[in-house]
C-alpha atoms as a PDB file:
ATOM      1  CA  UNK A   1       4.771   2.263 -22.486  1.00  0.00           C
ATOM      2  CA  UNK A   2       3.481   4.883 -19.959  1.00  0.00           C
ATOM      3  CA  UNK A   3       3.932   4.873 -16.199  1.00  0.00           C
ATOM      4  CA  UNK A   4       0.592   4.115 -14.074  1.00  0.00           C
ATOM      5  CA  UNK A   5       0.016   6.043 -10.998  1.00  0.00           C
ATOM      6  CA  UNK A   6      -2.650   4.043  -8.716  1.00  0.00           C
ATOM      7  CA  UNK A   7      -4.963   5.897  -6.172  1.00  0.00           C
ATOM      8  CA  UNK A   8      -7.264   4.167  -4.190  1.00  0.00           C
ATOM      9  CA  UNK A   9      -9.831   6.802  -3.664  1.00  0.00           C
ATOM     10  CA  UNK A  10     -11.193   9.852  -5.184  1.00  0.00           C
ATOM     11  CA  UNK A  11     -10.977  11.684  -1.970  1.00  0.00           C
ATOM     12  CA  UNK A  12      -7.505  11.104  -1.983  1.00  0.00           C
ATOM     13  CA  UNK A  13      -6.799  11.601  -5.324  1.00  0.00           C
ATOM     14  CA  UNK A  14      -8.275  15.428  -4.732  1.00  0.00           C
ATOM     15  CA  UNK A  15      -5.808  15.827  -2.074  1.00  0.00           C
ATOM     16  CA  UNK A  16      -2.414  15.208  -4.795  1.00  0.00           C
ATOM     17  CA  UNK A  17      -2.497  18.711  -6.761  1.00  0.00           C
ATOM     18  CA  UNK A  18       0.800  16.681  -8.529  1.00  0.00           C
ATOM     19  CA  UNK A  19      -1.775  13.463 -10.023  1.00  0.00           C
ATOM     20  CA  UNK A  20      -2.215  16.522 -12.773  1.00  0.00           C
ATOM     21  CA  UNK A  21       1.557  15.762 -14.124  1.00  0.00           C
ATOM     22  CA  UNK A  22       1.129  12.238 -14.336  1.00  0.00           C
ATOM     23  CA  UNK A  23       0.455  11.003 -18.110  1.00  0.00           C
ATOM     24  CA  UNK A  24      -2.221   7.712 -16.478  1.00  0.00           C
ATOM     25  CA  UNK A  25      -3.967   8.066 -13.024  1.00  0.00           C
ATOM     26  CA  UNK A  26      -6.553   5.572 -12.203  1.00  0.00           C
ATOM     27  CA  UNK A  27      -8.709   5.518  -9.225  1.00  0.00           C
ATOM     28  CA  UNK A  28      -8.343   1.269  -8.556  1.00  0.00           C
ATOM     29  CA  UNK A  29     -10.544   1.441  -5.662  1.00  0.00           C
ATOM     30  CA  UNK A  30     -10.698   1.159  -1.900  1.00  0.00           C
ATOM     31  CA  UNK A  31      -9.721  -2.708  -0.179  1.00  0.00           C
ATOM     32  CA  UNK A  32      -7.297  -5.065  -1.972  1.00  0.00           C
ATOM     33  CA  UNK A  33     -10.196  -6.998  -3.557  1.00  0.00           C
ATOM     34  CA  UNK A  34     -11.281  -3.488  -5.501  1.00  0.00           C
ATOM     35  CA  UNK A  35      -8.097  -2.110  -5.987  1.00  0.00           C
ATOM     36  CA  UNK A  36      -6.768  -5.322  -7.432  1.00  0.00           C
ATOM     37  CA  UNK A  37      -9.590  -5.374  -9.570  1.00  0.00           C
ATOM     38  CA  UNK A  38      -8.868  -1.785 -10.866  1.00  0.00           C
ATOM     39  CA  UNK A  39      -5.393  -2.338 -11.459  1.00  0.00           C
ATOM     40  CA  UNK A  40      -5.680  -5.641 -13.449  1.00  0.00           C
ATOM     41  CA  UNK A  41      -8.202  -4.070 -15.362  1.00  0.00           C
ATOM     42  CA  UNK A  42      -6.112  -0.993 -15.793  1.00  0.00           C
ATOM     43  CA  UNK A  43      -3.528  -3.087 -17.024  1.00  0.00           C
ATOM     44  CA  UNK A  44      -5.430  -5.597 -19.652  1.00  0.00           C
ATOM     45  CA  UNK A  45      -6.686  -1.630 -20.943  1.00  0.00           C
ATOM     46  CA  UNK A  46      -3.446  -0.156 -21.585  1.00  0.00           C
ATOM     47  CA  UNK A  47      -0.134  -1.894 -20.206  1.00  0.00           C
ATOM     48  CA  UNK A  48       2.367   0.082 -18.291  1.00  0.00           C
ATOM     49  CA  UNK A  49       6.207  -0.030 -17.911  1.00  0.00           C
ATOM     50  CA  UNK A  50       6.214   0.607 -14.090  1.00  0.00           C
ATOM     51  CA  UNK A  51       3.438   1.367 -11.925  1.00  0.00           C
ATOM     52  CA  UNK A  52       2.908   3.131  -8.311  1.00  0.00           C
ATOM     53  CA  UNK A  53       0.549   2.953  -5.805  1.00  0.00           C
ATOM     54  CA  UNK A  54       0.343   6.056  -3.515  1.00  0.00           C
ATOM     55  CA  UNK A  55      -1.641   6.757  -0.342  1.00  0.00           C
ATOM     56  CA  UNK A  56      -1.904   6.766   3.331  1.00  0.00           C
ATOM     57  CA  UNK A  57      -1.092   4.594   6.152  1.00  0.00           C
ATOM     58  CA  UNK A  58      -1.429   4.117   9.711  1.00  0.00           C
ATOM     59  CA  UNK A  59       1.415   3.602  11.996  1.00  0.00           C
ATOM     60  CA  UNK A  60       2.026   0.503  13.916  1.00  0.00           C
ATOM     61  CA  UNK A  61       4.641   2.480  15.399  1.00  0.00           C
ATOM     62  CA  UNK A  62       4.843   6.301  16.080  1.00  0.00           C
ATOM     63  CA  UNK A  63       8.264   6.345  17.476  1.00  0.00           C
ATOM     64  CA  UNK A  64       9.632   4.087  14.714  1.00  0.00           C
ATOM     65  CA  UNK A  65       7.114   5.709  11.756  1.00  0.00           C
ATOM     66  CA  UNK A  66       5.519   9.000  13.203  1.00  0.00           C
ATOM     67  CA  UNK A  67       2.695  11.048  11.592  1.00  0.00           C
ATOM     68  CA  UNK A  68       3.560  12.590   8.339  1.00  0.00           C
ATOM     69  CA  UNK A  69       6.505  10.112   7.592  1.00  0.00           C
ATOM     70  CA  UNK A  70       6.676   9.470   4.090  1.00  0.00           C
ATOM     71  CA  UNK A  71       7.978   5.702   3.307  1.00  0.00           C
ATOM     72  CA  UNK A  72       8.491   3.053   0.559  1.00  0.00           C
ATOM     73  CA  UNK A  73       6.987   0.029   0.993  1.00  0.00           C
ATOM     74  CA  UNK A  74       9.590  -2.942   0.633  1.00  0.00           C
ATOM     75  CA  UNK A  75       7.163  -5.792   0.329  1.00  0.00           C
ATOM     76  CA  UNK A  76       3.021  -6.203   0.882  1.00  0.00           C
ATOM     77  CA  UNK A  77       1.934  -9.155   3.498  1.00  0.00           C
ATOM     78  CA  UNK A  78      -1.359 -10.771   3.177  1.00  0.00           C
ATOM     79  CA  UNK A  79      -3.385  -9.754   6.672  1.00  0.00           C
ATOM     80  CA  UNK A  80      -7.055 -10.252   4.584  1.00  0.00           C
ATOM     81  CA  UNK A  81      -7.686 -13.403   3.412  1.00  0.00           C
ATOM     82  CA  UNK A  82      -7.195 -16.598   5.488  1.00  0.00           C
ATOM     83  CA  UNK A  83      -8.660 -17.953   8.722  1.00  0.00           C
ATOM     84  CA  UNK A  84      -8.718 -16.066  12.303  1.00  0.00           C
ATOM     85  CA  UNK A  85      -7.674 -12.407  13.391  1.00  0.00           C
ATOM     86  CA  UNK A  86      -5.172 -11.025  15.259  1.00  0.00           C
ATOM     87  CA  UNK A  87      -2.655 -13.231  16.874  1.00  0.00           C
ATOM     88  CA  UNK A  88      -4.495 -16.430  15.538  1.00  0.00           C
ATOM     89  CA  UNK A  89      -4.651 -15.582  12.150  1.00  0.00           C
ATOM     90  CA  UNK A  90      -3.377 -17.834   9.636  1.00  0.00           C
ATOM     91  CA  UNK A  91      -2.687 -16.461   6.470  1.00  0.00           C
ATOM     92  CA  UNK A  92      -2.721 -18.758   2.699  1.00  0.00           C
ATOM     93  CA  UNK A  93       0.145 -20.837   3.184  1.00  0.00           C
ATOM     94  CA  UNK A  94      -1.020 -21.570   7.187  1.00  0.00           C
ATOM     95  CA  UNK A  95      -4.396 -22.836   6.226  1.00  0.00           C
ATOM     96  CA  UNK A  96      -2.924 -26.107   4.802  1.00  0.00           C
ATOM     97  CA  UNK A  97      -4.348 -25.923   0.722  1.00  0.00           C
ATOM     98  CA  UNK A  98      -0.972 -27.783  -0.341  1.00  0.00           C
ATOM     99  CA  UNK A  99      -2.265 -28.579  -3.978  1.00  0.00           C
ATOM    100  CA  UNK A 100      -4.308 -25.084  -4.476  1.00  0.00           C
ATOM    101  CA  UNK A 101      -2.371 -22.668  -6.525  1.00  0.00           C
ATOM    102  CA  UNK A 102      -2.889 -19.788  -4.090  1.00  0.00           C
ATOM    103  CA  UNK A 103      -1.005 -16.600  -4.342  1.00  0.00           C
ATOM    104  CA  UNK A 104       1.934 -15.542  -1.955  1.00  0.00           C
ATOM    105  CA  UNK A 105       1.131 -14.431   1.285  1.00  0.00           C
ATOM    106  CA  UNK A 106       4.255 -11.693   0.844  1.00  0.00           C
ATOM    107  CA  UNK A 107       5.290  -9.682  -2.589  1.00  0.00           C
ATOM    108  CA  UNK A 108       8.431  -7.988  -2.781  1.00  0.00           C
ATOM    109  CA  UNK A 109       7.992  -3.972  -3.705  1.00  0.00           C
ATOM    110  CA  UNK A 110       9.941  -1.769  -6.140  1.00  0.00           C
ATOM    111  CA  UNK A 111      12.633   0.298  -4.356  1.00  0.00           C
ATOM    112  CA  UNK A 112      12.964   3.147  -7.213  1.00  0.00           C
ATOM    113  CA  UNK A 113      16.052   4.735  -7.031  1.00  0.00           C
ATOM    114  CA  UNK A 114      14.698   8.452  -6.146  1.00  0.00           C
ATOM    115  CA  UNK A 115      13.721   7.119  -3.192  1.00  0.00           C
ATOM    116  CA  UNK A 116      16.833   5.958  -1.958  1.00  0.00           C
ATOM    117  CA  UNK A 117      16.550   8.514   0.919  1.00  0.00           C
ATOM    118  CA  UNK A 118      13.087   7.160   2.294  1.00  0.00           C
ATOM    119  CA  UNK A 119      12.692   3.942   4.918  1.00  0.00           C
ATOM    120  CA  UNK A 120      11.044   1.405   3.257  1.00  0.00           C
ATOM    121  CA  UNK A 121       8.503  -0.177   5.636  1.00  0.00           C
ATOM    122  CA  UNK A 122       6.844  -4.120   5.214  1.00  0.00           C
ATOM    123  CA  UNK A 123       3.117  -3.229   4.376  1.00  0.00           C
ATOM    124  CA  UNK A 124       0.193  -5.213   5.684  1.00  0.00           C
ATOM    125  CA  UNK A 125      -2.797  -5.322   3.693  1.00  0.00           C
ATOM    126  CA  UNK A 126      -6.143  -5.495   5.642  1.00  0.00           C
ATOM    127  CA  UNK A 127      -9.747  -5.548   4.540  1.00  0.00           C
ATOM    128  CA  UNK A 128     -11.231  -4.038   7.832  1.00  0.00           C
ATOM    129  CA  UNK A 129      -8.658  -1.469   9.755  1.00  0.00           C
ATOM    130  CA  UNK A 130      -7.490  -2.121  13.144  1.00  0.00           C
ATOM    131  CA  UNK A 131     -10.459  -0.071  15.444  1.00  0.00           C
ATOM    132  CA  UNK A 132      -8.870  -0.357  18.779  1.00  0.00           C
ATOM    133  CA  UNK A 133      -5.304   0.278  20.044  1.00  0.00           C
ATOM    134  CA  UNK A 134      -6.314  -3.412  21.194  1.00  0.00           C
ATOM    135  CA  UNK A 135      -6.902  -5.108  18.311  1.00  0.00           C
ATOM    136  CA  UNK A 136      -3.756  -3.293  16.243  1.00  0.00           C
ATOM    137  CA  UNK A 137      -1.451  -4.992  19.383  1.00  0.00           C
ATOM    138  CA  UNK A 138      -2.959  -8.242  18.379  1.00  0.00           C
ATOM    139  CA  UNK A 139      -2.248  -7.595  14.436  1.00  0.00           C
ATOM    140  CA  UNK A 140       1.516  -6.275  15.461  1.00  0.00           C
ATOM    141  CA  UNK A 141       2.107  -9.445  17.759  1.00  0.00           C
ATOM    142  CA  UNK A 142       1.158 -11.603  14.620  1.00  0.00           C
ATOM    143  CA  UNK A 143       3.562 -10.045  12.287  1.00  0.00           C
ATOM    144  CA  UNK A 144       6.249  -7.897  14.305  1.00  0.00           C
ATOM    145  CA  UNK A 145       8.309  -6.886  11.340  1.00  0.00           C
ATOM    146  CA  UNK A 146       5.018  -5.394   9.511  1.00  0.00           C
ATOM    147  CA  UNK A 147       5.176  -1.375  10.995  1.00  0.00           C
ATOM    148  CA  UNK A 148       2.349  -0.503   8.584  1.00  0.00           C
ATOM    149  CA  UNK A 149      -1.292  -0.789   7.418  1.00  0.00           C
ATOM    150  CA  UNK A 150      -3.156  -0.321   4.772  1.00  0.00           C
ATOM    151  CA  UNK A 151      -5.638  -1.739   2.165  1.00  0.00           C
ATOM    152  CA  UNK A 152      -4.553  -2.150  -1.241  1.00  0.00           C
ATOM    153  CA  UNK A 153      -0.682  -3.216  -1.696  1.00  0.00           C
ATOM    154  CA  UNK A 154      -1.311  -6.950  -1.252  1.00  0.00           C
ATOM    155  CA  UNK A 155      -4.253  -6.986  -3.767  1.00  0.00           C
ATOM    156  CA  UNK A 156      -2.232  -4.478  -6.316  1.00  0.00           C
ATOM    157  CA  UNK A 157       1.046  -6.566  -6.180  1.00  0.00           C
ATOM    158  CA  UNK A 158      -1.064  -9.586  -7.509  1.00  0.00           C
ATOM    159  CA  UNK A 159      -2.539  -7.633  -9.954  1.00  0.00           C
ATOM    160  CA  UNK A 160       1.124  -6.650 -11.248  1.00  0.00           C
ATOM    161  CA  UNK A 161       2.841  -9.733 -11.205  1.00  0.00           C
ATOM    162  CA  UNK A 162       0.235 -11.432 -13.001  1.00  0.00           C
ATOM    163  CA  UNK A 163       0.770  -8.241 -15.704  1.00  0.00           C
ATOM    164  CA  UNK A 164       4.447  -8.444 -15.528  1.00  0.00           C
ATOM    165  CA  UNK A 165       4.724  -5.275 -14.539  1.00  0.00           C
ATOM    166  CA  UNK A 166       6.835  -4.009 -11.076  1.00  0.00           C
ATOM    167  CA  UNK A 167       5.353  -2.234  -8.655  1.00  0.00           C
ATOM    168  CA  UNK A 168       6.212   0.826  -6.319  1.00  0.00           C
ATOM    169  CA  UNK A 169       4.232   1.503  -3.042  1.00  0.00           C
ATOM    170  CA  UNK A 170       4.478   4.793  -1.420  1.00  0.00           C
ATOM    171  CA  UNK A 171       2.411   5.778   2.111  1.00  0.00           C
ATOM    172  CA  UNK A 172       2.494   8.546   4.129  1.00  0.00           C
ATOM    173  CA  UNK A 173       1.463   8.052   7.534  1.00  0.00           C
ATOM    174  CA  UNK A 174      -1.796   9.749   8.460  1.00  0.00           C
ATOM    175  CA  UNK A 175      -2.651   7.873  11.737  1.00  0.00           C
ATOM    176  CA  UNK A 176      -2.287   5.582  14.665  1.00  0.00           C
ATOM    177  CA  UNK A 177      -3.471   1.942  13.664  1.00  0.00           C
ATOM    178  CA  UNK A 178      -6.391   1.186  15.967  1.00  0.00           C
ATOM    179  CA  UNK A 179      -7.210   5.351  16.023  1.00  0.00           C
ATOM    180  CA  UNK A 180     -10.172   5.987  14.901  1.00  0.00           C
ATOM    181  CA  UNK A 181     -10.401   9.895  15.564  1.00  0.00           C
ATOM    182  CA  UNK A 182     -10.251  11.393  13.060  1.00  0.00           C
ATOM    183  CA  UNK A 183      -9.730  14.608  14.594  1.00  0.00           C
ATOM    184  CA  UNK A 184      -5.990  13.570  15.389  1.00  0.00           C
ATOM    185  CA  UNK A 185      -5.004  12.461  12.728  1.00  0.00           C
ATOM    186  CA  UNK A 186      -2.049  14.392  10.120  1.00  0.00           C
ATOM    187  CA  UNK A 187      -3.906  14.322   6.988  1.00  0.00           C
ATOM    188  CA  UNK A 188      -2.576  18.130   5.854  1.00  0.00           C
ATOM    189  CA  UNK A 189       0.807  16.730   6.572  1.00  0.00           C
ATOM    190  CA  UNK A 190       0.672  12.984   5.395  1.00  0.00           C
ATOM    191  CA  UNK A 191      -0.773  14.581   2.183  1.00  0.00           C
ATOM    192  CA  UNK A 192       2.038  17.150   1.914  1.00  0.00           C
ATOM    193  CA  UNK A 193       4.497  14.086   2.402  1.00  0.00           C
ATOM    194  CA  UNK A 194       2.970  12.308  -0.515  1.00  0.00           C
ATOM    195  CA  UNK A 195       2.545  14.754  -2.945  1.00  0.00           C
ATOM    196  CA  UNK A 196       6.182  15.989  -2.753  1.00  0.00           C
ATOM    197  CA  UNK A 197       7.257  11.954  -3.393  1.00  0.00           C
ATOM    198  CA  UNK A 198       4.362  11.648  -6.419  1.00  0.00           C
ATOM    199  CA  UNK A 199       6.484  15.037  -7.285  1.00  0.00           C
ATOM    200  CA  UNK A 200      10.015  12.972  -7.545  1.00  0.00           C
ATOM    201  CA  UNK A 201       8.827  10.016  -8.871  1.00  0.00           C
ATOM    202  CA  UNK A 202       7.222  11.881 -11.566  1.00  0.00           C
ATOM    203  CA  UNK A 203      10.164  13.684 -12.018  1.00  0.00           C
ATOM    204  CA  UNK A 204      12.589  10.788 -12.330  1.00  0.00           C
ATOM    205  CA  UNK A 205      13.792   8.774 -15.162  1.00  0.00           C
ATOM    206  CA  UNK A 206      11.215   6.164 -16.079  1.00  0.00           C
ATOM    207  CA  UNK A 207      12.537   2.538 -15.237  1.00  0.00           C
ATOM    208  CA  UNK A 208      14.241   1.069 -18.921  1.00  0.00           C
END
């Protein structure tokens, strides 16, 4: 079987000169309703041994993840679907649907071994990005240990599991969660950081 590189947008996608090496890109869409919609159908098309999810990130923390750092992501937390925002959110398993077979509010990532060097980061998956420094303190003070976010990880890992199929994450930080300028933000170098790890992973031995 073939590896699957997921991308959630086509403006992305143009910014990875290294997508070209791949043998399967897909663009699965932008949110983790979308891009779990892509992958699974992705996935019922043509199944894959291993796939990886690549893209951009904002920061929850500059000192700890600065612009341009280039990270795995070692699990995906729900911060979309459930009831509240910020500090009062409750995710699935807080909103009390005991006998509902609801997915997990947290999916472990693949940690492939090329990436041994990188910092692998907890990932929180939003529908609607932070768009105040205000309202990403709120989101951080929910879930301390999560020191990025982004939009499709959560919704992709369901996607996979369901396939039987692991799943890599990798993000390069672009941004300042709650920064909405995006005048300072690192895309040139965020992108560089990606397309250099596409570049390993592509390069390493597939998973057996």
């Amino acid at each position: 079987m073939s590896r699957l590189v997921l991308v959630a947008t086509r403006l992305e996608s143009a910014q990875l000169p290294t997508l070209a090496q791949a043998s399967r890109v897909v663009v699965c869409g932008l949110g983790p309703v979308a891009a779990a919609l892509g992958a699974a159908a992705a996935l019922a098309e043509r199944p894959a041994s291993e796939v990886l999810l690549v893209g951009l990130a904002g920061s929850r923390d500059l000192e700890r993840a600065p612009l341009g750092a280039l990270a795995l992501g070692s699990e995906a937390w729900n911060e979309c679907v459930g009831v509240g925002h910020g500090r009062e959110f409750l995710d699935l398993q807080g909103m009390g649907l005991a006998d509902e077979p609801l997915p997990a509010d947290v999916y472990p990532l693949q940690q492939p071994p090329c990436f041994d060097d990188l910092p692998a980061w907890p990932l929180g998956t939003v529908a609607a990005a932070s768009a105040s420094a205000q309202e990403a303190a709120a989101r951080g003070a929910r879930r301390p240990q999560v020191l990025l976010e982004e939009m499709e990880a959560w919704g992709v890992a369901q996607a996979c599991e369901r396939a039987g199929v692991p799943l890599a994450v990798l993000r390069a930080v672009s941004n300042a969660v709650g920064d909405r300028d995006h005048a300072s933000w690192a895309f040139d170098a965020a992108f560089a950081a990606l397309d250099a790890g596409l570049a390993r992973w592509l390069a390493a031995e597939p998973r057996a």
